[in-house]
PDB file of N, CA and C in Angstrom:
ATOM      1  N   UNK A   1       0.840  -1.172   0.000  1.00  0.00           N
ATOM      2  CA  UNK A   1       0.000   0.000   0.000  1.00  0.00           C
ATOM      3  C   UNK A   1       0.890   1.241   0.000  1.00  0.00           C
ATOM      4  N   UNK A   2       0.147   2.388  -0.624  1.00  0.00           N
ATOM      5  CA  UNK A   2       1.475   3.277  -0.919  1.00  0.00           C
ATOM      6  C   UNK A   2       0.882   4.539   0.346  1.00  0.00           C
ATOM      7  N   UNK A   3       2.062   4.682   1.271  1.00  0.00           N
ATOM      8  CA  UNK A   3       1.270   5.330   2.753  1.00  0.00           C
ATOM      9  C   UNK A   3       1.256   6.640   2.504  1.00  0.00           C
ATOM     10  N   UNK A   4       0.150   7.513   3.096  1.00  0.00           N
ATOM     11  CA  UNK A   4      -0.210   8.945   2.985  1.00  0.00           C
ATOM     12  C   UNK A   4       1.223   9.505   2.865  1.00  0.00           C
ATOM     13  N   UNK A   5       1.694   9.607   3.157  1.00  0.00           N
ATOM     14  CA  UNK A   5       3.484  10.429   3.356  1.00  0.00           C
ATOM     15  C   UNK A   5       4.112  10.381   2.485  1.00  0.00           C
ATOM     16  N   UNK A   6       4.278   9.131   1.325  1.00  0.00           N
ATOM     17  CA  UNK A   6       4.622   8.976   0.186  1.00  0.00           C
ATOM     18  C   UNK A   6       4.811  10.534  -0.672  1.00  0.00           C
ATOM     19  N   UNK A   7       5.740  10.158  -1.771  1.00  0.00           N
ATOM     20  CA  UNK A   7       6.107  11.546  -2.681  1.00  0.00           C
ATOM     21  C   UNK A   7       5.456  11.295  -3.949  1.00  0.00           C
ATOM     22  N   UNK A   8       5.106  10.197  -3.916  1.00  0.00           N
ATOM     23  CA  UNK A   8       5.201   9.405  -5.389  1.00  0.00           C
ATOM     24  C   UNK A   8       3.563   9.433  -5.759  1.00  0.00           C
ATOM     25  N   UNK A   9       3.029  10.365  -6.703  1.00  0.00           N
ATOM     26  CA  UNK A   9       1.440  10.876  -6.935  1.00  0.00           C
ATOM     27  C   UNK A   9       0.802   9.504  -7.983  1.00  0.00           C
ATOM     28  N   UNK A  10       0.155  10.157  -8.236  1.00  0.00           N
ATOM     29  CA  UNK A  10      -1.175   9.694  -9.070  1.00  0.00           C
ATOM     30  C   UNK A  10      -0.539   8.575 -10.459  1.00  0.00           C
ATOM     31  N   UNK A  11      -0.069   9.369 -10.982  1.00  0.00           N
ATOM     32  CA  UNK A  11       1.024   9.115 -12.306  1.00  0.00           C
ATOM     33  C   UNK A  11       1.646   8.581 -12.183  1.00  0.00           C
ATOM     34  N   UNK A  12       2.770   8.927 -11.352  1.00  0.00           N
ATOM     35  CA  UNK A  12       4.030   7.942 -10.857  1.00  0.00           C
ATOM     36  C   UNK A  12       3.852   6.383 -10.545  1.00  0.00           C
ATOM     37  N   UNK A  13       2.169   6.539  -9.745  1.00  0.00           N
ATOM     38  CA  UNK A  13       1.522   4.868  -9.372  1.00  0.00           C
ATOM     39  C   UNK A  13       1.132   4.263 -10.515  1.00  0.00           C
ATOM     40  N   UNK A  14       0.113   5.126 -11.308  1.00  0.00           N
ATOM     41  CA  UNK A  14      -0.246   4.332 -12.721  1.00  0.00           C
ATOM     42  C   UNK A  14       1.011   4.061 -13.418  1.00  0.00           C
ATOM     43  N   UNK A  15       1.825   4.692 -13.358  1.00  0.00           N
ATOM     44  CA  UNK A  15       2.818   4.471 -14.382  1.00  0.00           C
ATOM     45  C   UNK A  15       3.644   3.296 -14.223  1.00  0.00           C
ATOM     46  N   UNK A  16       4.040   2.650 -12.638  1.00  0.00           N
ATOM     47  CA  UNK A  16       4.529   1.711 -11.882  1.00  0.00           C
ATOM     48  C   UNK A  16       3.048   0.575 -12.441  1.00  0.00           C
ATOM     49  N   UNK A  17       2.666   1.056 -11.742  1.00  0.00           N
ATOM     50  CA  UNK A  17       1.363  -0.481 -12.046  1.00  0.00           C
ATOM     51  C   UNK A  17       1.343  -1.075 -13.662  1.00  0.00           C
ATOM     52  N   UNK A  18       1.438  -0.186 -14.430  1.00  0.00           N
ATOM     53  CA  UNK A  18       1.338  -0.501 -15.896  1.00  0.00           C
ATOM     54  C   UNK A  18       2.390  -0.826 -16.364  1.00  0.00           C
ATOM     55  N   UNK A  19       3.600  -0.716 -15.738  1.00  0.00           N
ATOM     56  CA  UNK A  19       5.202  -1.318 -15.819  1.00  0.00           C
ATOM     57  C   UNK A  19       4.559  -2.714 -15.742  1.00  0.00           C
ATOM     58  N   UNK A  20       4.688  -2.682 -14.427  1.00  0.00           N
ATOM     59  CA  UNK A  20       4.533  -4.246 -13.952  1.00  0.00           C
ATOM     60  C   UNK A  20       3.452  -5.528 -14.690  1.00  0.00           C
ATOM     61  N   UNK A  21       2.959  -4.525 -14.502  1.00  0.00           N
ATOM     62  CA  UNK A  21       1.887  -5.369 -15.863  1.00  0.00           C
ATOM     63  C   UNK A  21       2.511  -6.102 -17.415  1.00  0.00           C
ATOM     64  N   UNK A  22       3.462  -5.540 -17.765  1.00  0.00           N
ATOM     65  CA  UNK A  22       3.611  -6.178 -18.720  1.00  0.00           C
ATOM     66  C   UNK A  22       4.926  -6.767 -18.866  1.00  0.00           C
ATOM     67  N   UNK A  23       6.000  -6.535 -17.439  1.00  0.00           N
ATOM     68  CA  UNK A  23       7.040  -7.509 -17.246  1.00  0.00           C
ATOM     69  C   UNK A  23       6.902  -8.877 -16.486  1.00  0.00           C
ATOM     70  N   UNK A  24       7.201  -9.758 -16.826  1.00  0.00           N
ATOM     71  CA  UNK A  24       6.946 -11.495 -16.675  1.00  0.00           C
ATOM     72  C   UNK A  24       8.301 -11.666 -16.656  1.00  0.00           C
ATOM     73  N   UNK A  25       9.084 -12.398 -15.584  1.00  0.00           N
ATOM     74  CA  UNK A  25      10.237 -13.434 -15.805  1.00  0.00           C
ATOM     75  C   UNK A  25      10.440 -14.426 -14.317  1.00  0.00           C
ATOM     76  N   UNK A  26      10.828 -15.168 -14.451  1.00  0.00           N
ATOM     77  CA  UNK A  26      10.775 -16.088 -14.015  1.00  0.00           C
ATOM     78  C   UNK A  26      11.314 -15.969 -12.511  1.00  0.00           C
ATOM     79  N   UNK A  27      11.914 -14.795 -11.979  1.00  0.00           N
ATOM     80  CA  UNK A  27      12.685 -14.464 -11.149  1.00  0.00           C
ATOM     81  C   UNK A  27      11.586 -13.711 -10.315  1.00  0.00           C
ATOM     82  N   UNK A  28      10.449 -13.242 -10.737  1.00  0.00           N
ATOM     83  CA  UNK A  28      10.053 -11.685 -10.368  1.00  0.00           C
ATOM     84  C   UNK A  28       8.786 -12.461  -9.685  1.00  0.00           C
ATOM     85  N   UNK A  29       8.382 -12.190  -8.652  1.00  0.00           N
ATOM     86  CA  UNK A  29       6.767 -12.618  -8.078  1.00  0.00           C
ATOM     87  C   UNK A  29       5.930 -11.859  -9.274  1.00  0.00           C
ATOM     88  N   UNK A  30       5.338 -12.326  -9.527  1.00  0.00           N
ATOM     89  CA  UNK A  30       3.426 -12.131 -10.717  1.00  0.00           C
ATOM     90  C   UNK A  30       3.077 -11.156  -9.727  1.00  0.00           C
ATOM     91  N   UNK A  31       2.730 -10.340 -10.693  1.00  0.00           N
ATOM     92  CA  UNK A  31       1.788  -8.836 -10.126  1.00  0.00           C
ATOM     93  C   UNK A  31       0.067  -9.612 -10.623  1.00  0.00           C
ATOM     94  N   UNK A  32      -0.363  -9.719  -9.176  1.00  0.00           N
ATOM     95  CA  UNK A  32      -1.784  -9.979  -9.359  1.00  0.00           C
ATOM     96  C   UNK A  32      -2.791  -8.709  -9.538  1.00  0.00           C
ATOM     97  N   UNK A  33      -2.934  -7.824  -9.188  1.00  0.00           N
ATOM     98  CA  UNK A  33      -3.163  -6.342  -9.685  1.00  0.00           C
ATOM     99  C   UNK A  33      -2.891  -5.313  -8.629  1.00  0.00           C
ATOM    100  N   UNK A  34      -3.781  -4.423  -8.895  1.00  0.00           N
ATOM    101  CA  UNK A  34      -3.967  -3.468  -8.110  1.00  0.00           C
ATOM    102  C   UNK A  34      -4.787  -2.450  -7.484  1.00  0.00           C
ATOM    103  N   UNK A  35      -4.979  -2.355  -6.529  1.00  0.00           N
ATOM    104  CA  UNK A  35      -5.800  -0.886  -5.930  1.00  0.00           C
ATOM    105  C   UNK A  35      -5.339   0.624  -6.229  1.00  0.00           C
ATOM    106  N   UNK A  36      -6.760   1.069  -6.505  1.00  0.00           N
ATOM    107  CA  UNK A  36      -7.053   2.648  -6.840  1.00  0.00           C
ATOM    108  C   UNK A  36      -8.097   3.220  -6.640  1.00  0.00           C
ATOM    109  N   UNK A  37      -8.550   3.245  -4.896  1.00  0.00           N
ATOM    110  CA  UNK A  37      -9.144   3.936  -5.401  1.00  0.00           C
ATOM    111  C   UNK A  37      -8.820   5.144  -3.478  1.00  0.00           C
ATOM    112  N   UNK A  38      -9.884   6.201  -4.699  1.00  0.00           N
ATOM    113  CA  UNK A  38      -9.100   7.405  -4.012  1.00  0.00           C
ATOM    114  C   UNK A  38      -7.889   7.683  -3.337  1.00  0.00           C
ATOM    115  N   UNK A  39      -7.192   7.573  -2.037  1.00  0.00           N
ATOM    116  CA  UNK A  39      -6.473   7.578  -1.466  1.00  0.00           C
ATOM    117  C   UNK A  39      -5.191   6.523  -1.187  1.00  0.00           C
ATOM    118  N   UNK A  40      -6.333   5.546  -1.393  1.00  0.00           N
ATOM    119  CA  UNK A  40      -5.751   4.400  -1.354  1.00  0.00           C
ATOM    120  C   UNK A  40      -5.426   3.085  -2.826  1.00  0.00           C
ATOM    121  N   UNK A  41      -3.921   3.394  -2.452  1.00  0.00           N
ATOM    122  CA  UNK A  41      -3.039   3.144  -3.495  1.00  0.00           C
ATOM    123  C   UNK A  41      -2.103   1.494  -3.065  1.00  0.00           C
ATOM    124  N   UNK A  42      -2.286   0.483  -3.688  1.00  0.00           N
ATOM    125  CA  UNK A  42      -1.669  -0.490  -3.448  1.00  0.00           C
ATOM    126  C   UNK A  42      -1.609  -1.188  -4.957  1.00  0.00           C
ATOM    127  N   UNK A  43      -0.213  -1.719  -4.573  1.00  0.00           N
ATOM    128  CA  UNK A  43       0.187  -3.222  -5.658  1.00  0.00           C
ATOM    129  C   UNK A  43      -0.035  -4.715  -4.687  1.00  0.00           C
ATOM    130  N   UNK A  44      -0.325  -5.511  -5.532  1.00  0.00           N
ATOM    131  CA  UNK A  44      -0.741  -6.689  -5.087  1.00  0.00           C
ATOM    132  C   UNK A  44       0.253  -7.268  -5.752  1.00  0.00           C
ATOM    133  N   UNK A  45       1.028  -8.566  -4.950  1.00  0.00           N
ATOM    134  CA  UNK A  45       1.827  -9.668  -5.794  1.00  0.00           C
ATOM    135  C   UNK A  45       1.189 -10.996  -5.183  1.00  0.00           C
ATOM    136  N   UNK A  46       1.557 -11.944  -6.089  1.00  0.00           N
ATOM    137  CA  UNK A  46       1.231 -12.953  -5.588  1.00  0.00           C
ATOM    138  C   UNK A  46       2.564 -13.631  -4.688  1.00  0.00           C
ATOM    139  N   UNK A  47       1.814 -14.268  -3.657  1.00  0.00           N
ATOM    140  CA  UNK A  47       2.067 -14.366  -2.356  1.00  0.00           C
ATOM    141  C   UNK A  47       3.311 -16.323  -2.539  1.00  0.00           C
ATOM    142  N   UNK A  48       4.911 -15.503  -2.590  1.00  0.00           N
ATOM    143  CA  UNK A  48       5.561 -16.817  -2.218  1.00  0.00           C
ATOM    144  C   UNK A  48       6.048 -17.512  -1.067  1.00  0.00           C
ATOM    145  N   UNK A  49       6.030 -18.588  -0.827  1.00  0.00           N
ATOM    146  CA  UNK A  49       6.255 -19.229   0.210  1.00  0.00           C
ATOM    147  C   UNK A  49       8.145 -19.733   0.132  1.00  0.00           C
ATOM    148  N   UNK A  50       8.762 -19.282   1.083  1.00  0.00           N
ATOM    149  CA  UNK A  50      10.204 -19.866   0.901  1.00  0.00           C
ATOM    150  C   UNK A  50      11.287 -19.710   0.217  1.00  0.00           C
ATOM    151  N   UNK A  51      10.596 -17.876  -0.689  1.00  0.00           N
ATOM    152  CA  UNK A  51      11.324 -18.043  -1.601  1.00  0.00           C
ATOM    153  C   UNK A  51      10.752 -18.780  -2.899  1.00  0.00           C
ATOM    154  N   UNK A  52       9.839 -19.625  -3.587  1.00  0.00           N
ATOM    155  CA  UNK A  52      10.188 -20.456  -3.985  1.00  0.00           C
ATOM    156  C   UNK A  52       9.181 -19.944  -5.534  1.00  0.00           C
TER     157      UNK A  52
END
């Protein structure tokens, strides 16, 4: 979640979220999506166990 105090606006988040969206490799946890709304700003990944 991106916390009230943050520098990083509106743009900067869409612009990150829509990155992630279209990089895939085998190294990187899967971006399952994301939250937007009003204030509240989060990326979602999918959740690894162990590292693995």
């Amino acid at each position: 979640m991106l916390p009230p105090s943050s520098t990083q606006g509106y743009k900067e988040f869409q612009t990150e979220a829509s990155f992630l969206m279209s990089v895939h490799h085998k190294n990187l946890s899967s971006l399952v999506g994301y939250c937007n709304e009003d204030v509240n700003m989060g990326i979602i990944y999918k959740y690894m166990t162990n590292r693995l």
